[in-house]
C-alpha atoms as a PDB file:
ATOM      1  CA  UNK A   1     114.156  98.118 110.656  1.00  0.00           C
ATOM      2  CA  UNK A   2     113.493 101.132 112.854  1.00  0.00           C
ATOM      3  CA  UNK A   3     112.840  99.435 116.295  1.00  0.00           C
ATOM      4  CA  UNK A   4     109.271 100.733 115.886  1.00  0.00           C
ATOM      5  CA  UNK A   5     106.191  98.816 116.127  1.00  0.00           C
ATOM      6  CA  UNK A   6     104.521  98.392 112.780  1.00  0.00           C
ATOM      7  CA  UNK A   7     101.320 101.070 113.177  1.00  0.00           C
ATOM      8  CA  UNK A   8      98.975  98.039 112.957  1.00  0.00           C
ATOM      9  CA  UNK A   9     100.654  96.838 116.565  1.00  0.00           C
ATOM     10  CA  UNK A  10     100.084  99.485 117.928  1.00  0.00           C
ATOM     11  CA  UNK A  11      96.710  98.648 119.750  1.00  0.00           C
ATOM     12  CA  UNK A  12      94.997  95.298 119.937  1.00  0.00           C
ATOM     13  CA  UNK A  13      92.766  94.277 117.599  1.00  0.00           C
ATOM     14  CA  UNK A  14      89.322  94.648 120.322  1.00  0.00           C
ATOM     15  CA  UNK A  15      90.807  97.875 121.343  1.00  0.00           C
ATOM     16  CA  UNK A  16      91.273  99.783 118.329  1.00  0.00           C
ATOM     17  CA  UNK A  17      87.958  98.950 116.371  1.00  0.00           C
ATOM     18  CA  UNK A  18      85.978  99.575 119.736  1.00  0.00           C
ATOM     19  CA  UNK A  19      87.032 103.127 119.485  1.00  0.00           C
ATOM     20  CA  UNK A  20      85.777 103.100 115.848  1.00  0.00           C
ATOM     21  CA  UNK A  21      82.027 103.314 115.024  1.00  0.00           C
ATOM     22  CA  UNK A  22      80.527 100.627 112.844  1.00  0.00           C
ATOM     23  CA  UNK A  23      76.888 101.267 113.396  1.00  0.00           C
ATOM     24  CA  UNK A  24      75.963 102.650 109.913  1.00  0.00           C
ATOM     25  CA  UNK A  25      76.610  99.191 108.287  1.00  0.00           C
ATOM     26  CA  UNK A  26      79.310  97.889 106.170  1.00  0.00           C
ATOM     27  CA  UNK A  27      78.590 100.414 103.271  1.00  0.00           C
ATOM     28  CA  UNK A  28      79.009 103.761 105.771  1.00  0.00           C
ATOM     29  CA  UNK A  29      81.775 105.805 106.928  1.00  0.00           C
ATOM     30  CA  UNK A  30      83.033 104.372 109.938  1.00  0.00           C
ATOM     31  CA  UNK A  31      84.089 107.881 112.004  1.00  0.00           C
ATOM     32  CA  UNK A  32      86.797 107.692 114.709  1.00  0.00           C
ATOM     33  CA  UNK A  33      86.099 107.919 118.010  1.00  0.00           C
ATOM     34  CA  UNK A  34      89.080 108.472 119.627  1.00  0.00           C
ATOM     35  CA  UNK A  35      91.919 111.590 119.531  1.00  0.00           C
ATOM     36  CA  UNK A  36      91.452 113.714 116.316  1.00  0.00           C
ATOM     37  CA  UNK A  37      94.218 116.297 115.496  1.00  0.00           C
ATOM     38  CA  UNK A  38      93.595 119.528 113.865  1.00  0.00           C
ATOM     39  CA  UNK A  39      93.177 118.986 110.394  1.00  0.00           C
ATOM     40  CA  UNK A  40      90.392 116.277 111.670  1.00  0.00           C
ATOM     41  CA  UNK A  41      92.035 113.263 110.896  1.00  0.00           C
ATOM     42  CA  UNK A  42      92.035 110.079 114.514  1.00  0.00           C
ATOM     43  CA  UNK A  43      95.064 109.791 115.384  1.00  0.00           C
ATOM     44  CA  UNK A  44      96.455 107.154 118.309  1.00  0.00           C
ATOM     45  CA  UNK A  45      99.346 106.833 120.700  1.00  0.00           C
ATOM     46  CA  UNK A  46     102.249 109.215 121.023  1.00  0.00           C
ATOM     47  CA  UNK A  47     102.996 109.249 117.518  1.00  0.00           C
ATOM     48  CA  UNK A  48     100.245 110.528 116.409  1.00  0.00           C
ATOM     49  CA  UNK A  49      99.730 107.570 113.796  1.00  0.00           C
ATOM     50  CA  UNK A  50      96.620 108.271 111.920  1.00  0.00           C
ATOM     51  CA  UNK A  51      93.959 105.929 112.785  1.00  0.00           C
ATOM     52  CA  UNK A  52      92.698 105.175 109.056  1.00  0.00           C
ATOM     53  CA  UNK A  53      96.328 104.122 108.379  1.00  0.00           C
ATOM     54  CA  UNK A  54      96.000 101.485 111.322  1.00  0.00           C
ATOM     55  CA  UNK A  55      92.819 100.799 110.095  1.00  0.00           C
ATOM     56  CA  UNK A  56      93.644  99.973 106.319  1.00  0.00           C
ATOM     57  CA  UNK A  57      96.972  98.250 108.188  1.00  0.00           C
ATOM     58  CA  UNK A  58      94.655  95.769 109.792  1.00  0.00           C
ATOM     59  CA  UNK A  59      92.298  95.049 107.011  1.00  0.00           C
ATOM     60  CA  UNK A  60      94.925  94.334 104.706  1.00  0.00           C
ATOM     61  CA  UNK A  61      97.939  92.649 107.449  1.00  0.00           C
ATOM     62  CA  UNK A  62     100.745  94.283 105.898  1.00  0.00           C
ATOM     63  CA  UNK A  63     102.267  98.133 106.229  1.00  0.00           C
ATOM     64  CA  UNK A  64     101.531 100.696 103.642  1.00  0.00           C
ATOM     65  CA  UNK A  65     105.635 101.443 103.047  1.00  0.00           C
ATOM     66  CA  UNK A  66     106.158 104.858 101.568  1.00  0.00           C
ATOM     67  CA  UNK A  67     102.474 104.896 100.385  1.00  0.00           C
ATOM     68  CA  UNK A  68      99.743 107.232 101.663  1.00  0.00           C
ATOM     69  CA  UNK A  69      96.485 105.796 102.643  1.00  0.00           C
ATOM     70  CA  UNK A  70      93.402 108.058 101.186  1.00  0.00           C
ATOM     71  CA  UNK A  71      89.745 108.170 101.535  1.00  0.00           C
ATOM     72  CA  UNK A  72      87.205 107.775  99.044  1.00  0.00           C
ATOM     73  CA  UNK A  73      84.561 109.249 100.868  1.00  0.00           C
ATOM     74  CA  UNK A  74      86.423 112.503 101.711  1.00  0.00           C
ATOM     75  CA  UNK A  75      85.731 111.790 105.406  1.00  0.00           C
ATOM     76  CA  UNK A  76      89.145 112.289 107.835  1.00  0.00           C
ATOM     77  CA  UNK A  77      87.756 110.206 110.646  1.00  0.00           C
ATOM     78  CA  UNK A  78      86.440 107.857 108.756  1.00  0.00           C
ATOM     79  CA  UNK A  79      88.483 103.940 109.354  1.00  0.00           C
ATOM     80  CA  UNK A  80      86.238 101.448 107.098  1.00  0.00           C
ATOM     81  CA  UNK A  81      88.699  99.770 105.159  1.00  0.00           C
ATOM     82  CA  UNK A  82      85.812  99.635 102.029  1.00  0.00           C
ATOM     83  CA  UNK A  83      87.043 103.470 101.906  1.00  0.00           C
ATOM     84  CA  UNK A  84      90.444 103.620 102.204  1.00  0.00           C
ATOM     85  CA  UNK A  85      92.980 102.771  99.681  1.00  0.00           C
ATOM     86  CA  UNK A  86      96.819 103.146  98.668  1.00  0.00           C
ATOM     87  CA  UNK A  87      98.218 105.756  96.954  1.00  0.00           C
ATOM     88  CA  UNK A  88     101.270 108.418  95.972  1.00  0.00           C
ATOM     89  CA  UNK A  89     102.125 111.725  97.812  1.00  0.00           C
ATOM     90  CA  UNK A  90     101.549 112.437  94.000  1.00  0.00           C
ATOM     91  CA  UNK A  91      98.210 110.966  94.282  1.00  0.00           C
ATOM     92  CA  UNK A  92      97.656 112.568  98.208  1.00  0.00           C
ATOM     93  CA  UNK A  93      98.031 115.973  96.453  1.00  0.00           C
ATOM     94  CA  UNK A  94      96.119 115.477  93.349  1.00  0.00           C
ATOM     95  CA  UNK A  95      93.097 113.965  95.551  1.00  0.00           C
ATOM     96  CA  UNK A  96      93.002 116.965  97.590  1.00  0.00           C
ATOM     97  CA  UNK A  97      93.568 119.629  94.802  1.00  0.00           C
ATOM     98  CA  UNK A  98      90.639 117.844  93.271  1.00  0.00           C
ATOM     99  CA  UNK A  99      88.412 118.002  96.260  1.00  0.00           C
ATOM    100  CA  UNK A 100      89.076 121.533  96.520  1.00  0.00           C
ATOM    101  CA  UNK A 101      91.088 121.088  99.783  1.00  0.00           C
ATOM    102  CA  UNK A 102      94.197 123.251  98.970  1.00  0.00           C
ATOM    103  CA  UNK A 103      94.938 126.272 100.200  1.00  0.00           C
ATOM    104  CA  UNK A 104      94.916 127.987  97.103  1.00  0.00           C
ATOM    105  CA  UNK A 105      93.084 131.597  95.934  1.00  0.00           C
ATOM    106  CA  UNK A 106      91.613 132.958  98.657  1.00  0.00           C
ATOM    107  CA  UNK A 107      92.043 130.961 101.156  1.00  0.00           C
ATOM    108  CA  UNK A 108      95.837 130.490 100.692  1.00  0.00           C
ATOM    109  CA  UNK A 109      97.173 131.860 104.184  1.00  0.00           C
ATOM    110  CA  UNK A 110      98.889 134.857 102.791  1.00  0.00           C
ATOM    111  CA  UNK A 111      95.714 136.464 101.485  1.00  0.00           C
ATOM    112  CA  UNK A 112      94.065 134.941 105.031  1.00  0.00           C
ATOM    113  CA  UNK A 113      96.065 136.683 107.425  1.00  0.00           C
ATOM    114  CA  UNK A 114      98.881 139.408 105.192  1.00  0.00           C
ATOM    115  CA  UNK A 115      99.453 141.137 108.021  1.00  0.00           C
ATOM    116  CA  UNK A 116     101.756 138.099 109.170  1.00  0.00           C
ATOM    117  CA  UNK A 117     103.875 138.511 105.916  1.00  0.00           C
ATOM    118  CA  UNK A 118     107.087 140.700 106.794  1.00  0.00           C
ATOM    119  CA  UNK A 119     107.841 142.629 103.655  1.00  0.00           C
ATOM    120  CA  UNK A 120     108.890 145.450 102.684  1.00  0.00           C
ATOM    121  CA  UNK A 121     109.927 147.972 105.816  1.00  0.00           C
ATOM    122  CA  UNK A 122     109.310 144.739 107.830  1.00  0.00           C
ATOM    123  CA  UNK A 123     111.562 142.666 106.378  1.00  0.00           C
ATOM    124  CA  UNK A 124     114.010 141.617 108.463  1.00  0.00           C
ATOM    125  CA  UNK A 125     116.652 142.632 105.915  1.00  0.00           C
ATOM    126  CA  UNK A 126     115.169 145.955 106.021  1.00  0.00           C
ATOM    127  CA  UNK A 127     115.107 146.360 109.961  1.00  0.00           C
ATOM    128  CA  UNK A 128     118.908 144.342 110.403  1.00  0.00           C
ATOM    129  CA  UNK A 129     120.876 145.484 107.458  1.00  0.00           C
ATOM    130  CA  UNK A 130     124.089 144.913 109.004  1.00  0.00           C
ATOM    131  CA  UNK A 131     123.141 141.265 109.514  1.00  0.00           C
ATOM    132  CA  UNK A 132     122.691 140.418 106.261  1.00  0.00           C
ATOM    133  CA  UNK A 133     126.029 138.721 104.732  1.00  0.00           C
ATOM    134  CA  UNK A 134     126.407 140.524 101.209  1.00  0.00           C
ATOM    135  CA  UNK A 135     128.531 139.996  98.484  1.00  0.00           C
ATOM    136  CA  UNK A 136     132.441 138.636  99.848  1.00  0.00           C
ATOM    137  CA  UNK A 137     130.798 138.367 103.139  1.00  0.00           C
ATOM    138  CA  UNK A 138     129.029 135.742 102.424  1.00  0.00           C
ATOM    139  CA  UNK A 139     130.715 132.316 103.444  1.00  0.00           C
ATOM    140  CA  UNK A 140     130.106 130.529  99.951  1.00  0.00           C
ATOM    141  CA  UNK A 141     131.607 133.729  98.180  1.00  0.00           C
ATOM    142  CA  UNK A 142     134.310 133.132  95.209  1.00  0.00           C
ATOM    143  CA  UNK A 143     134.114 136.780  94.041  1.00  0.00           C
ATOM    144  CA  UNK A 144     135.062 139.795  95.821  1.00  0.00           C
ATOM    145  CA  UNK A 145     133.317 143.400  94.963  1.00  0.00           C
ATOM    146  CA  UNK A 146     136.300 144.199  93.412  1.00  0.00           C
ATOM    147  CA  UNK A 147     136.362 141.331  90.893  1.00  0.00           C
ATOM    148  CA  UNK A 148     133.075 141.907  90.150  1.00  0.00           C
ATOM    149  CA  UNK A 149     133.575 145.376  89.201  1.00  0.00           C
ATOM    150  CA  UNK A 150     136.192 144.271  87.158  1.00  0.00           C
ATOM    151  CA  UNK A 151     134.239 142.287  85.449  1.00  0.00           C
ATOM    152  CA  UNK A 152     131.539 144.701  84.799  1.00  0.00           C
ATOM    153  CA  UNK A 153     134.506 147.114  83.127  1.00  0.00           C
ATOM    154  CA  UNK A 154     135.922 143.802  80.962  1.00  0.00           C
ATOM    155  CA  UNK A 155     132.442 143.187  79.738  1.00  0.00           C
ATOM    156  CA  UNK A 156     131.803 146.948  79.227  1.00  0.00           C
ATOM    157  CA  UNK A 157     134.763 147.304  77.323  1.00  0.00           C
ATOM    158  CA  UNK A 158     134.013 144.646  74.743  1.00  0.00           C
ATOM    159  CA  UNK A 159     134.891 141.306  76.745  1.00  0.00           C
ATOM    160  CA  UNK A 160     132.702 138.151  75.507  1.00  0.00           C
ATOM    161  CA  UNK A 161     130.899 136.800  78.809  1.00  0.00           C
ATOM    162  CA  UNK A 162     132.230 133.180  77.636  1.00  0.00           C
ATOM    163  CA  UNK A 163     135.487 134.623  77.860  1.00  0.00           C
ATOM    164  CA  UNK A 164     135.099 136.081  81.219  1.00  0.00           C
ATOM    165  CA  UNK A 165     133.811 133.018  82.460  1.00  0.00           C
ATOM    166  CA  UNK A 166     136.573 131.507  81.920  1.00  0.00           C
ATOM    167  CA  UNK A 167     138.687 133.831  83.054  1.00  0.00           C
ATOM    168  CA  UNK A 168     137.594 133.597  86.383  1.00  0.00           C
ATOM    169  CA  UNK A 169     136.105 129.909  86.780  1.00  0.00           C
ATOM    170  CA  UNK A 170     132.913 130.566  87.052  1.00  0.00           C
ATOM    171  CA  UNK A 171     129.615 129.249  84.877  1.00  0.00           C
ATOM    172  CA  UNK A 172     128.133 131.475  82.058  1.00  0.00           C
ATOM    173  CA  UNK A 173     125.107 131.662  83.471  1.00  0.00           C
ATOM    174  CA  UNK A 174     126.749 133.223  87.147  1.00  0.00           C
ATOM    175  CA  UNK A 175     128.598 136.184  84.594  1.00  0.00           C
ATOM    176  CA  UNK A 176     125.433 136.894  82.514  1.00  0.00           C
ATOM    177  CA  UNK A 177     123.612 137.181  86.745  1.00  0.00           C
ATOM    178  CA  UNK A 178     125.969 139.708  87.748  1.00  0.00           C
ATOM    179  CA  UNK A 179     126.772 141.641  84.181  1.00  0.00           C
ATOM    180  CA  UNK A 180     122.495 142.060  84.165  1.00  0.00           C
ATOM    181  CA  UNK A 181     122.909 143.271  88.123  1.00  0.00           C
ATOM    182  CA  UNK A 182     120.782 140.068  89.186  1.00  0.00           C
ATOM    183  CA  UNK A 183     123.332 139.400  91.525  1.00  0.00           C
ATOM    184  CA  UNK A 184     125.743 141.781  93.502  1.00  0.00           C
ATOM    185  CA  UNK A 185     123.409 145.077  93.394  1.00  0.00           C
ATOM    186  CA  UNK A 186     125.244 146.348  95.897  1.00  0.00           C
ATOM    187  CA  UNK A 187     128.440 146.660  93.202  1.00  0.00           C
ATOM    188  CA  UNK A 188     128.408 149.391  90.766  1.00  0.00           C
ATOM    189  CA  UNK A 189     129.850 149.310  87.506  1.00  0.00           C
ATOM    190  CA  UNK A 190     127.915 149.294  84.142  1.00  0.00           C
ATOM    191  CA  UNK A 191     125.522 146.653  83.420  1.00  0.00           C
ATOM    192  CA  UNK A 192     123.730 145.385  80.519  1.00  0.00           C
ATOM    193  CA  UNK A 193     119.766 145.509  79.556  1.00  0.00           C
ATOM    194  CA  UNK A 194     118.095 142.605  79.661  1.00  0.00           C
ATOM    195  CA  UNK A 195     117.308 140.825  76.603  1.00  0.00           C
ATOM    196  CA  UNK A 196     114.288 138.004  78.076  1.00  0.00           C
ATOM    197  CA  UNK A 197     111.930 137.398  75.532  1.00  0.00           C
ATOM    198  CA  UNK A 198     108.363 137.857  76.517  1.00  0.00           C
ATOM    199  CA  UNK A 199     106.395 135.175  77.003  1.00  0.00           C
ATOM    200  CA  UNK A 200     103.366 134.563  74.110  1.00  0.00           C
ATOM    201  CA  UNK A 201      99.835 134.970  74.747  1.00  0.00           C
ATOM    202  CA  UNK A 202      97.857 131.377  73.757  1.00  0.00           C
ATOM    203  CA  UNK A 203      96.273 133.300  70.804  1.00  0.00           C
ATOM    204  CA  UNK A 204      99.708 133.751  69.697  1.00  0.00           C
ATOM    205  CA  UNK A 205     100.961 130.111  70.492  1.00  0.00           C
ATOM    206  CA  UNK A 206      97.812 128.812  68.271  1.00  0.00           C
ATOM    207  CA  UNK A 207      98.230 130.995  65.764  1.00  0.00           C
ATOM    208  CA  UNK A 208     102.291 130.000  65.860  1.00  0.00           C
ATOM    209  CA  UNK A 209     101.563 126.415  65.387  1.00  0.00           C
ATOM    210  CA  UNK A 210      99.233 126.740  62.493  1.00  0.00           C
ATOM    211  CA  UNK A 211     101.286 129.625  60.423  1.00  0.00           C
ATOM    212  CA  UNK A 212     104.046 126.880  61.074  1.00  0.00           C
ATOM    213  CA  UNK A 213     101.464 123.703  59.933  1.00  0.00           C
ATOM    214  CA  UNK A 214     100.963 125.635  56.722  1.00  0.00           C
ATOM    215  CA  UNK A 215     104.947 126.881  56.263  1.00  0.00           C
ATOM    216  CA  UNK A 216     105.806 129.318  57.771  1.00  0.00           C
ATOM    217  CA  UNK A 217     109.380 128.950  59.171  1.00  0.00           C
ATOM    218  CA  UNK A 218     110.346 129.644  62.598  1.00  0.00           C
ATOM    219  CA  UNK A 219     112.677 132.854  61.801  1.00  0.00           C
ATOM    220  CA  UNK A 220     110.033 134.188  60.130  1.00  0.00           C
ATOM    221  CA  UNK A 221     107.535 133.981  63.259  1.00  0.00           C
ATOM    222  CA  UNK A 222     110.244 135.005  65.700  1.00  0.00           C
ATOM    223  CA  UNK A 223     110.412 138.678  63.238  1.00  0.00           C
ATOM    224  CA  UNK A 224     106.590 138.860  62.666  1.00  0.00           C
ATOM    225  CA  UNK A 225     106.312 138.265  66.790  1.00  0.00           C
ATOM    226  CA  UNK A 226     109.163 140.003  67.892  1.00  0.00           C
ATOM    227  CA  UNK A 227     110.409 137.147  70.213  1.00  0.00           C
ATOM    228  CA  UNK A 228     113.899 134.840  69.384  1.00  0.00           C
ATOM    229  CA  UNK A 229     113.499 131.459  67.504  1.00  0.00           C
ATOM    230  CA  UNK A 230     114.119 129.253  70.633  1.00  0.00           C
ATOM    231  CA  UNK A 231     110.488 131.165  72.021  1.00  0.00           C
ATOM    232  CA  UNK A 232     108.885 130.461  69.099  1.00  0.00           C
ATOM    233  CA  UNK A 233     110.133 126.750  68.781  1.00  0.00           C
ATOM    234  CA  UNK A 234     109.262 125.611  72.283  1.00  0.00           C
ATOM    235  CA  UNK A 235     105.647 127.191  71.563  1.00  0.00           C
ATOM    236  CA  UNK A 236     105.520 125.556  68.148  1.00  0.00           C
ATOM    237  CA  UNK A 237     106.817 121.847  69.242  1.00  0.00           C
ATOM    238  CA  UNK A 238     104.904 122.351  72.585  1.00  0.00           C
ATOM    239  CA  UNK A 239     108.250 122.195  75.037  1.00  0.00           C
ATOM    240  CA  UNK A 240     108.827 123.777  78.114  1.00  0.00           C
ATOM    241  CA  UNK A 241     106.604 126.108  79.513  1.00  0.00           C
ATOM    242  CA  UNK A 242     104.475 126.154  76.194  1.00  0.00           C
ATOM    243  CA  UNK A 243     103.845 122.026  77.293  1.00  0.00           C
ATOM    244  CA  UNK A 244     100.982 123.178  79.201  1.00  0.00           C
ATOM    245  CA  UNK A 245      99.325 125.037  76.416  1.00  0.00           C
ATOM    246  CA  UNK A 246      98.951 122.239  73.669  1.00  0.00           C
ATOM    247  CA  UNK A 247      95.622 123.397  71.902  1.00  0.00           C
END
């Protein structure tokens, strides 16, 4: 236990549902009539509890735990416990995604008000360069510009990444960063070309799957779409990012 009050102590029973309006009938929203915060939801007491939580606490005489308490109706003030019932933050997001409630598109707040974004010349980085930590600067550092370098030259002169990751302790993927100038651009040395695959269009990810239905091997689609097996196998058997695109 907390010490805290359970939210449906928090005001007695005659208090709390005077300050909640009943007079459209059992069946109707039931707005609050108290404190409502921004977003429009009642709230009570210093904690800002929200009033349909102490509400559906009441109804039910028990605590929601780690559960969120939603509307059906889509009304924030609203405390009849007909309309309220238990759910996951999973569920809390979903519900509101649904509702078209998120601040997505256009009304996400960096297309609102861009002008509050600090990019480019703005940046921080850009105005303070000397307060930035780079490179062996940084506390979490286990490389110094020099061994970097170095290991730009090994890999340059024929050096196996694998190799040079074990040379210096450090994971494959953290050489293949650094050898591709992902990480430490401030260190010169040669570096290598990228080799990421491109991501398939749908048309291509349908047409995949059935050339692959009727035969057609996955080496063969990786030449005829220019992408590496492992692209073409996640599209195929619908893993990964292709998981979203099963037609």
């Amino acid at each position: 236990m907390n010490g805290r009050k359970p939210v449906r102590d928090l005001l007695e029973d005659a208090t709390f549902w005077s300050l909640v309006d009943q007079s459209g009938g059992i069946d109707a929203c039931w707005p609050w009539q108290g404190k409502l915060n921004p977003d429009g939801y009642g709230v009570v007491g210093g904690r800002s509890v929200g009033a349909h939580r102490i509400a559906w606490a009441k109804a039910n005489a028990k605590e929601q735990g780690a559960l969120c308490v939603l509307h059906t109706c889509d009304n924030r003030p609203c405390c009849n416990p007909k309309h309220l019932y238990l759910g996951t933050q999973v569920d809390n997001v979903r519900d509101r995604t649904n509702r078209g409630r998120a601040a997505s598109g256009d009304r996400n707040g960096a297309r609102l008000y861009p002008e509050r974004i600090l990019r480019g010349d703005r940046h921080p980085m850009h105005l303070h360069p000397e307060k930035a930590g780079r490179g062996s600067q940084r506390a979490n550092a286990v490389l110094t510009e020099e061994q970097v370098l170095q290991i730009r030259l090994d890999a340059a002169a024929g050096i196996k990444p694998a190799d040079l990751a074990r040379q210096h302790g450090l994971a494959r993927s953290k050489v293949s960063a650094l050898l591709l100038g992902q990480r430490w651009k401030h260190v010169g040395g040669p570096l290598r070309a990228s080799t990421r695959t491109r991501r398939l269009t749908q048309d291509e990810v349908q047409m995949a799957r059935s050339a692959h239905a009727l035969g057609e091997t996955f080496a063969a689609l990786s030449r005829r779409l220019g992408v590496s097996n492992t692209t073409v196998r996640n599209a195929v058997l619908g893993l990964k990012a292709f998981s979203k695109r099963r037609l």
